[in-house]
C-alpha atoms as a PDB file:
ATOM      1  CA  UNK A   1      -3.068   9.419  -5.806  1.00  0.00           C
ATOM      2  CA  UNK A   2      -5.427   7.494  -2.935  1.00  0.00           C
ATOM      3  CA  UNK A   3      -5.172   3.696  -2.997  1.00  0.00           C
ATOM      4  CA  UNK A   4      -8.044   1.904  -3.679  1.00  0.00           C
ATOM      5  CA  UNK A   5      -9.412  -1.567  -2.165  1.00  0.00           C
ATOM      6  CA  UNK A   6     -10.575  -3.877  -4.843  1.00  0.00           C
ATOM      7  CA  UNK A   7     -13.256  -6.576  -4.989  1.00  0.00           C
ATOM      8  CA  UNK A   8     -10.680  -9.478  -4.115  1.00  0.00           C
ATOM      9  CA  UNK A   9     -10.823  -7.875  -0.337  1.00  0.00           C
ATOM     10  CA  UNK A  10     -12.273 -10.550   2.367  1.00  0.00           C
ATOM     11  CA  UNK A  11     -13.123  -8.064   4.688  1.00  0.00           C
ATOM     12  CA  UNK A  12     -10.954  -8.811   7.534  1.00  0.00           C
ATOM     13  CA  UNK A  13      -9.985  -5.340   8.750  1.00  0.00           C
ATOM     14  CA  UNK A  14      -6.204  -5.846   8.930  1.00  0.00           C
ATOM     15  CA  UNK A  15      -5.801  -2.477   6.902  1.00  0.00           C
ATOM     16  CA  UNK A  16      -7.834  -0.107   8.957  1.00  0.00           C
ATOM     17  CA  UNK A  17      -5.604   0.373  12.361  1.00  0.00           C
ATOM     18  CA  UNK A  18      -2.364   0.778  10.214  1.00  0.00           C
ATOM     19  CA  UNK A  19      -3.874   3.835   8.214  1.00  0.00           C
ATOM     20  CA  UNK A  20      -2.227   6.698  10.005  1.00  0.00           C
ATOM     21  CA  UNK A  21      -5.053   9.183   8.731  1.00  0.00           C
ATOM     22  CA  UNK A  22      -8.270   6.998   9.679  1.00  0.00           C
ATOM     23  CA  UNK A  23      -8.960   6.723   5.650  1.00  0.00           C
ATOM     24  CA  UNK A  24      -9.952   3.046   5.435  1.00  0.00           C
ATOM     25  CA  UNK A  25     -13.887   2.154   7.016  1.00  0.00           C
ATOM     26  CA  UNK A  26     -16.549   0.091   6.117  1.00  0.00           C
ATOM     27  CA  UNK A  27     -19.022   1.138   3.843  1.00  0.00           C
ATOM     28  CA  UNK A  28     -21.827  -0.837   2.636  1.00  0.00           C
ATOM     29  CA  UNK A  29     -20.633  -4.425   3.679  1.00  0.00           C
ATOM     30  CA  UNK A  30     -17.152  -3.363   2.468  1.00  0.00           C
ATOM     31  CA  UNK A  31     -14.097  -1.608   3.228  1.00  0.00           C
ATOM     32  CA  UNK A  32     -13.036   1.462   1.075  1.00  0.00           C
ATOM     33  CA  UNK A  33     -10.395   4.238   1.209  1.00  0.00           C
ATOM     34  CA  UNK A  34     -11.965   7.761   1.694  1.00  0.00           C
ATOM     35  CA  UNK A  35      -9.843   9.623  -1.361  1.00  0.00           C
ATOM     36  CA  UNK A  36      -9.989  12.801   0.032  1.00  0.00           C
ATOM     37  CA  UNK A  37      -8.339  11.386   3.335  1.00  0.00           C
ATOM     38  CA  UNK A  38      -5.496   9.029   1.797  1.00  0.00           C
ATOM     39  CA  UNK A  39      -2.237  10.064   1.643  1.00  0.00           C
ATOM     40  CA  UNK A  40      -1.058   7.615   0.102  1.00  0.00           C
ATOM     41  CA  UNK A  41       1.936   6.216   2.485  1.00  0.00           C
ATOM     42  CA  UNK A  42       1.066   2.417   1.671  1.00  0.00           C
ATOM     43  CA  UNK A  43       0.687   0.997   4.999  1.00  0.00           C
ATOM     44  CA  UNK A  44      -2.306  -0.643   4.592  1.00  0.00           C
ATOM     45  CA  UNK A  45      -0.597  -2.214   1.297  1.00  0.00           C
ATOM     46  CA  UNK A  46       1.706  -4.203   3.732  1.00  0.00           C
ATOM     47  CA  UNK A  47      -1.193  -4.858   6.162  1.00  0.00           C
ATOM     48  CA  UNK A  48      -3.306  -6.484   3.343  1.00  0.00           C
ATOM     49  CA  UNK A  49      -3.317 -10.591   3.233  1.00  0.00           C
ATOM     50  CA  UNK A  50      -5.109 -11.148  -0.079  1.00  0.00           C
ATOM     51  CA  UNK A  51      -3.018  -8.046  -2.313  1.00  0.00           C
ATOM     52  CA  UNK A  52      -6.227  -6.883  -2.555  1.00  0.00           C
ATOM     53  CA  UNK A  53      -5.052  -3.004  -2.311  1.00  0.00           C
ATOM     54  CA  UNK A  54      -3.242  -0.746  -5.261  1.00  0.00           C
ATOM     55  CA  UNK A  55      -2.869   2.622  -6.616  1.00  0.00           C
ATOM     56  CA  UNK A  56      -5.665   4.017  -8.627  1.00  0.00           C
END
């Protein structure tokens, strides 16, 4: 299952170089996971200051 970035996320970009696949981009004013692209390895979990990432 693809992680998810919830609305506690500042923004700050630490999670998109450590995705592996390229999942994580801005969209909108905000940065989402692309489902189809996630494989779920959790990198960007580690990466994240504010927790703001999970399983959906």
């Amino acid at each position: 299952m693809a992680h998810k970035i919830s609305d506690e996320c500042v923004n700050c970009g630490s999670c998109v170089g450590d995705c592996p696949v390229e999942a994580i981009s801005e969209k909108d004013g905000k940065h989402w996971i692309d489902p189809d692209k996630c494989q779920d390895c959790g990198a960007c979990v580690a990466s994240c200051p504010t927790d703001s990432i999970s399983e959906s």
